[in-house]
N, C-alpha and C. Protein backbone atom coordinates (compact mmCIF):
# COMPACT_ATOMS: atom_id res chain seq x y z
N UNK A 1 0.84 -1.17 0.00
CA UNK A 1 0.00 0.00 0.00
C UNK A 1 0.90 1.25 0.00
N UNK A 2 0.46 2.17 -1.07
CA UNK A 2 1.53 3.39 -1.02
C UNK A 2 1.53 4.25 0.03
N UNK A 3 0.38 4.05 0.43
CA UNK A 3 0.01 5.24 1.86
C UNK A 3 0.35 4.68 3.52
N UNK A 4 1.25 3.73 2.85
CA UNK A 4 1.92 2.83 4.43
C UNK A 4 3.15 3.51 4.60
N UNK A 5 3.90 3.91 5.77
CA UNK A 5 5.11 4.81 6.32
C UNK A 5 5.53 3.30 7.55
N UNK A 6 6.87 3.48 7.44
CA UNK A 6 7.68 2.44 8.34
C UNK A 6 8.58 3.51 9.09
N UNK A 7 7.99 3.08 10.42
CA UNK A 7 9.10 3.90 11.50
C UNK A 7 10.16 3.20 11.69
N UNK A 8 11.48 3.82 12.06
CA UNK A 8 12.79 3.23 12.55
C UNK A 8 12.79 3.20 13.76
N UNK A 9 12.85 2.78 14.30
CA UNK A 9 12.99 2.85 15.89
C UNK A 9 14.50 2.41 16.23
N UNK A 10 15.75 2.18 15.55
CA UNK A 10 17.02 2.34 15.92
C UNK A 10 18.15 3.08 14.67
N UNK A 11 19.06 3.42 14.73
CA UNK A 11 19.54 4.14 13.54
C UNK A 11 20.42 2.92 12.49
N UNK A 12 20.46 3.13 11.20
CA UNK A 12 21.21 2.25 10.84
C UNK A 12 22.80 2.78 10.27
N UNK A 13 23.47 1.71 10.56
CA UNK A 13 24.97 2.15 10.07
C UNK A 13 24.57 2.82 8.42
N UNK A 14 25.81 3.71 8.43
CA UNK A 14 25.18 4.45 7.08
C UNK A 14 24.38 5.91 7.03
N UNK A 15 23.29 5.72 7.70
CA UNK A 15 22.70 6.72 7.53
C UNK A 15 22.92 8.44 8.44
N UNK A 16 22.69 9.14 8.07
CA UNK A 16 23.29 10.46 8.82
C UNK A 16 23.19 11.08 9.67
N UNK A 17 22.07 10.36 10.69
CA UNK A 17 21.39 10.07 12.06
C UNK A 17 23.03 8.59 12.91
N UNK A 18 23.33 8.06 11.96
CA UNK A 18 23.91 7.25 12.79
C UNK A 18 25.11 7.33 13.51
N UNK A 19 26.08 8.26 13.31
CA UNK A 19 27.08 8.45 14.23
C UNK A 19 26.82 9.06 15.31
N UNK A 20 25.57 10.06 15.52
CA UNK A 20 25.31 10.77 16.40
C UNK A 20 24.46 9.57 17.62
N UNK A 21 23.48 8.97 17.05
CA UNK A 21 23.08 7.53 17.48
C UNK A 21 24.20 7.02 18.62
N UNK A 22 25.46 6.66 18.29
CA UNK A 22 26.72 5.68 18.16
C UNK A 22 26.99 6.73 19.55
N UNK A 23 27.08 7.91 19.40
CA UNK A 23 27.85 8.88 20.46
C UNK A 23 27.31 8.95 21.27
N UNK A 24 25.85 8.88 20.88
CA UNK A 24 24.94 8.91 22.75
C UNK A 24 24.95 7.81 23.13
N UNK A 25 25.19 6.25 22.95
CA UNK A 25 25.21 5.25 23.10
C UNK A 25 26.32 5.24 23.73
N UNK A 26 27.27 5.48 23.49
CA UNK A 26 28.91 5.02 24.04
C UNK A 26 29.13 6.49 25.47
N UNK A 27 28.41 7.71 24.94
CA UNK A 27 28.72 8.47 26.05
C UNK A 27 27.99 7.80 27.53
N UNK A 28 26.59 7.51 27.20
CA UNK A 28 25.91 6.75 28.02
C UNK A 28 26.76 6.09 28.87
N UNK A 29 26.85 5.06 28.20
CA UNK A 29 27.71 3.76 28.90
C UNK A 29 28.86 4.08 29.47
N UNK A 30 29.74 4.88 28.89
CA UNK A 30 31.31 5.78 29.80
C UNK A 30 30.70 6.64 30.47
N UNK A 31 29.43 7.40 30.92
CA UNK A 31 29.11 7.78 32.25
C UNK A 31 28.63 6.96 32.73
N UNK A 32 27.97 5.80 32.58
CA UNK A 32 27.30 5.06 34.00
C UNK A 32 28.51 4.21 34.38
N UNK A 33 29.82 4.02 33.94
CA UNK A 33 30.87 3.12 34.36
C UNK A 33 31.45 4.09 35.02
N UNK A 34 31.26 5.61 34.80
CA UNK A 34 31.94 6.29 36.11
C UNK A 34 32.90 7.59 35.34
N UNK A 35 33.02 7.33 34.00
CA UNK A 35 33.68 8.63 33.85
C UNK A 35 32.80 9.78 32.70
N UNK A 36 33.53 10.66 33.05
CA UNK A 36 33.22 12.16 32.96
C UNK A 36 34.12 12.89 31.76
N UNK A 37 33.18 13.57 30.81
CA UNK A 37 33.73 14.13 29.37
C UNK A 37 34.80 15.39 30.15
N UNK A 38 35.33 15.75 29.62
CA UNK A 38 36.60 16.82 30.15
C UNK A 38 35.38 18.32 29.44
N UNK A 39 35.36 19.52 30.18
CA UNK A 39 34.73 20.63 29.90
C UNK A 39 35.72 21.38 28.29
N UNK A 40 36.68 20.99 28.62
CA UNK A 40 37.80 21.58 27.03
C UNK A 40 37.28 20.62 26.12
N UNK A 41 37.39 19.16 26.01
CA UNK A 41 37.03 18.57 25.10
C UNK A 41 36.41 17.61 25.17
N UNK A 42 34.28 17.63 24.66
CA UNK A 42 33.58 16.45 25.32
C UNK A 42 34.06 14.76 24.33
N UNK A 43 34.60 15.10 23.87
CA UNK A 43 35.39 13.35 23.28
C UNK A 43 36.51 12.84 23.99
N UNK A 44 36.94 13.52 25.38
CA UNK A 44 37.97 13.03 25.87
C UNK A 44 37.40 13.16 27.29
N UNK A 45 36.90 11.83 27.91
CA UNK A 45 36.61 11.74 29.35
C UNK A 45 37.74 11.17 30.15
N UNK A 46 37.59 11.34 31.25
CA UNK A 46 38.01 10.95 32.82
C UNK A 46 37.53 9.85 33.79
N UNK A 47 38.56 8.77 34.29
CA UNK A 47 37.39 8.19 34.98
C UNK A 47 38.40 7.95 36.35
N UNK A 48 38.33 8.50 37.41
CA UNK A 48 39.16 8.51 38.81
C UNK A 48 38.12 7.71 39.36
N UNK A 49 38.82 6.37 40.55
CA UNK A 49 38.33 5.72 41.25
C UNK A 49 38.13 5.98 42.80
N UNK A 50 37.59 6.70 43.18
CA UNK A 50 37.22 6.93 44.47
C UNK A 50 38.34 8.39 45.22
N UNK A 51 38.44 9.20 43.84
CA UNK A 51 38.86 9.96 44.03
C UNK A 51 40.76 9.77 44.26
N UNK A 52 41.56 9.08 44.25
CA UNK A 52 42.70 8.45 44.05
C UNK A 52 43.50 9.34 43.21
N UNK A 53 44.79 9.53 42.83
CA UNK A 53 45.50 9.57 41.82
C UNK A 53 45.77 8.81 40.36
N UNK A 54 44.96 7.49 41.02
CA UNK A 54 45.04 7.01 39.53
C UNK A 54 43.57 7.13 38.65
N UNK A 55 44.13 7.06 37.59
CA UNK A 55 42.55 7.19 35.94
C UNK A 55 43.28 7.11 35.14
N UNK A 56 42.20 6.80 34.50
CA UNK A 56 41.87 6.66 32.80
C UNK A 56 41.68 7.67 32.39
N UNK A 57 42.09 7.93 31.04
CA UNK A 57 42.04 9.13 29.92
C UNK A 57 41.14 8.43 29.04
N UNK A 58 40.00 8.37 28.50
CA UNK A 58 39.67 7.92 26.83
C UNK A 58 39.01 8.99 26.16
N UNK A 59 39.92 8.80 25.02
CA UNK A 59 39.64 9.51 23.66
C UNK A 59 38.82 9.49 22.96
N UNK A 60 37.71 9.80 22.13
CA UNK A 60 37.36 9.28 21.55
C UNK A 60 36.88 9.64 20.04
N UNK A 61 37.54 9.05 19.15
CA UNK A 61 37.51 9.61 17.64
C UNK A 61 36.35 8.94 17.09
N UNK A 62 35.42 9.35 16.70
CA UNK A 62 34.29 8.47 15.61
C UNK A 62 33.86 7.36 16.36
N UNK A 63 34.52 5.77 15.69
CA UNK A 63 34.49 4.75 16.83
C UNK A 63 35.62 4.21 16.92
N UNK A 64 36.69 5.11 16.76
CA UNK A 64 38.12 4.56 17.57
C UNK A 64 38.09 5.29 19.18
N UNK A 65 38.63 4.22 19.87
CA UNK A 65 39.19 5.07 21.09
C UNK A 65 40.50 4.51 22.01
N UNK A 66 40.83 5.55 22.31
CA UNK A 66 42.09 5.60 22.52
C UNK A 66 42.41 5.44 24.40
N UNK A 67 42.90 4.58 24.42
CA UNK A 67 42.98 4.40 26.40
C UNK A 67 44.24 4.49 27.21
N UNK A 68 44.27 5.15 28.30
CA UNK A 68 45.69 5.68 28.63
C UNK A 68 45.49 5.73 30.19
N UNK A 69 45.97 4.69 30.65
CA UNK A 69 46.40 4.80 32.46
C UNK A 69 47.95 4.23 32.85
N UNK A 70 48.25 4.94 34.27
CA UNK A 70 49.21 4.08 34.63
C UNK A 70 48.72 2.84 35.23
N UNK A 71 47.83 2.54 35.69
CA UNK A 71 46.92 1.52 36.48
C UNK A 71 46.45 0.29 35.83
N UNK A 72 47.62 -0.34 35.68
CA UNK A 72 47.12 -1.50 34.51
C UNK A 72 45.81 -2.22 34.91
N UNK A 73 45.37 -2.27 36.28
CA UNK A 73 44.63 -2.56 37.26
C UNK A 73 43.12 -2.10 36.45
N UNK A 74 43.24 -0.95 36.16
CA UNK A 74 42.32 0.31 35.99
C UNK A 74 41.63 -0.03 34.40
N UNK A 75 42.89 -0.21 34.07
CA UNK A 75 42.79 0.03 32.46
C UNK A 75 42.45 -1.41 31.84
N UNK A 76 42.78 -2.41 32.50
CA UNK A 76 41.61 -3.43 32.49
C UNK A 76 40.04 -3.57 32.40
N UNK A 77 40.33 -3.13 33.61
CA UNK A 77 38.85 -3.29 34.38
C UNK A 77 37.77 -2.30 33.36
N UNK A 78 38.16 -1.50 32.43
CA UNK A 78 37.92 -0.36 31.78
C UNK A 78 37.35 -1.33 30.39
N UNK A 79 39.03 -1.69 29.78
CA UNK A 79 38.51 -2.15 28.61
C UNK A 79 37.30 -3.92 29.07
N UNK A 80 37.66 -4.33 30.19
CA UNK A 80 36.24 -5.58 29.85
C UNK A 80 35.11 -5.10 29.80
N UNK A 81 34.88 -3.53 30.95
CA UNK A 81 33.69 -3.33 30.34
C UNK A 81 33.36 -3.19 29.09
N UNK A 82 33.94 -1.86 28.53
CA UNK A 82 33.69 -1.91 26.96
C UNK A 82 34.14 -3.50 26.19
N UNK A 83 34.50 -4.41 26.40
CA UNK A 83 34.53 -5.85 25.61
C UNK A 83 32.93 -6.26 26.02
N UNK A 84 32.19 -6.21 27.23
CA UNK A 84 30.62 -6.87 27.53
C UNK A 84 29.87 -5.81 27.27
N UNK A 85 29.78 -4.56 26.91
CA UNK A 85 29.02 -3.57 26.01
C UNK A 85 28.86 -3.57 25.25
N UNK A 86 30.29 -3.66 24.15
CA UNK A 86 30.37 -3.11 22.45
C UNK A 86 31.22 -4.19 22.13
N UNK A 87 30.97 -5.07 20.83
CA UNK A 87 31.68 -5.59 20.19
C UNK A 87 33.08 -4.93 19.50
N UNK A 88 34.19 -4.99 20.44
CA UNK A 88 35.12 -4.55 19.97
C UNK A 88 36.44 -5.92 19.77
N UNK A 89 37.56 -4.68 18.77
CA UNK A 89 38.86 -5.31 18.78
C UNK A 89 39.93 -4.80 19.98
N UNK A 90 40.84 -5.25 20.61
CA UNK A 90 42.25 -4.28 21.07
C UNK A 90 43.17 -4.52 19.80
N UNK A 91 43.17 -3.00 19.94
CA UNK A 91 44.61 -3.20 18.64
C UNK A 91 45.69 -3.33 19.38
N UNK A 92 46.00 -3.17 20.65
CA UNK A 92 47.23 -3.24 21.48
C UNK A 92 47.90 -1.86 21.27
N UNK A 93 49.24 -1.37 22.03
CA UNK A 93 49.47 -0.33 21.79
C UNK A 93 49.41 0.52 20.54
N UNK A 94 49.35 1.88 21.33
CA UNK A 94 49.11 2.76 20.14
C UNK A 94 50.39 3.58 19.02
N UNK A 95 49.56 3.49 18.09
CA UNK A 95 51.21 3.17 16.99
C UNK A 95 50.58 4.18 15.76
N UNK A 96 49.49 4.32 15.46
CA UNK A 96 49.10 5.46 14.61
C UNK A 96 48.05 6.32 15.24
N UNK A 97 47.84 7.42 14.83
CA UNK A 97 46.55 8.29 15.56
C UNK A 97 46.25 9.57 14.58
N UNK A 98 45.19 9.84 14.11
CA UNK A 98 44.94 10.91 13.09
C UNK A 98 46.31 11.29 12.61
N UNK A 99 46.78 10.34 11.68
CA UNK A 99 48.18 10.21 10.66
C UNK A 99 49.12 10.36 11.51
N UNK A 100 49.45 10.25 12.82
CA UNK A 100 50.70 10.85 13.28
C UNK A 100 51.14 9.57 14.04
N UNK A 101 52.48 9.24 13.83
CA UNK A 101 53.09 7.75 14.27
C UNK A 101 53.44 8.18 15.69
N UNK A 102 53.31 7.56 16.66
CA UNK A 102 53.65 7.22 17.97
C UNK A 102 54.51 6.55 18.37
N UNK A 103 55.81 6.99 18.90
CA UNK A 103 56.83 5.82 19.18
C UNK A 103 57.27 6.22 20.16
N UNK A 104 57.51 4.92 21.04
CA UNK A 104 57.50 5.34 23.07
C UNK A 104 58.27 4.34 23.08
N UNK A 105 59.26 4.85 23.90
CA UNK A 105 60.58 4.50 24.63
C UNK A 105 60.19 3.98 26.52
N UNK A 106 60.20 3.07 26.62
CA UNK A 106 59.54 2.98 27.76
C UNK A 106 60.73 3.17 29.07
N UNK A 107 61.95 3.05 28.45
CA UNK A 107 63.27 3.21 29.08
C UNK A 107 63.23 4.53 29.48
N UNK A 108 63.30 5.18 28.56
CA UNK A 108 63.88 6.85 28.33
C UNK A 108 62.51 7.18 29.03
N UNK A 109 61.35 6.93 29.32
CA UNK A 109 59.69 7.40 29.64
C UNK A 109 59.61 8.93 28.28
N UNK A 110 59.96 8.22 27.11
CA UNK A 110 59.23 8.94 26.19
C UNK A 110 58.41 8.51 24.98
N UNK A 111 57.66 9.93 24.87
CA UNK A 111 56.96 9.47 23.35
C UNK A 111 57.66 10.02 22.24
């Protein structure tokens, strides 16, 4: 029938509703696990554990993101959540990032 209309009720990959979709979805979920978008830049949150010195940094480009603690402890416990949320990969350390190569000396403590 031509006069029939089909609602979406979720966004699909592709369409120009869908990255924005993708961002409230993932911001969601990185605030109810506890961290907080930075006021300079809302793609780069915070997540401190009970107020401590140690956290997480994540980045977040499109649907890459980028994870950074000293707390290997932390930064675990971080990525299983996002592994039982979102079907993801670890690429393991970081070695490219918006074209720019990354190379860390873990001796020297440089990048």
């Amino acid at each position: 029938d031509p006069n029939l209309v089909c609602k979406l009720n979720r966004s699909l990959y592709g369409l120009k509703q869908a990255p924005r979709a993708w961002n409230e979805v993932l911001d969601n979920k990185l605030k109810d696990f506890g961290f907080v978008p930075t006021t300079s830049d809302p793609c780069v949150y915070v997540y401190r554990k009970d107020c401590r010195k140690e956290m997480v940094i994540l980045v977040v480009y499109v649907d890459d993101l980028v994870i950074a603690s000293a707390c290997d402890k932390m930064m675990s416990n971080v990525k299983g959540f996002l592994e039982k949320s979102f079907r993801m990969t670890d690429l393991g350390q970081l070695k490219f990032c918006l074209g720019m190569e990354i190379n860390r000396d873990r001796t020297q403590r440089v990048l």
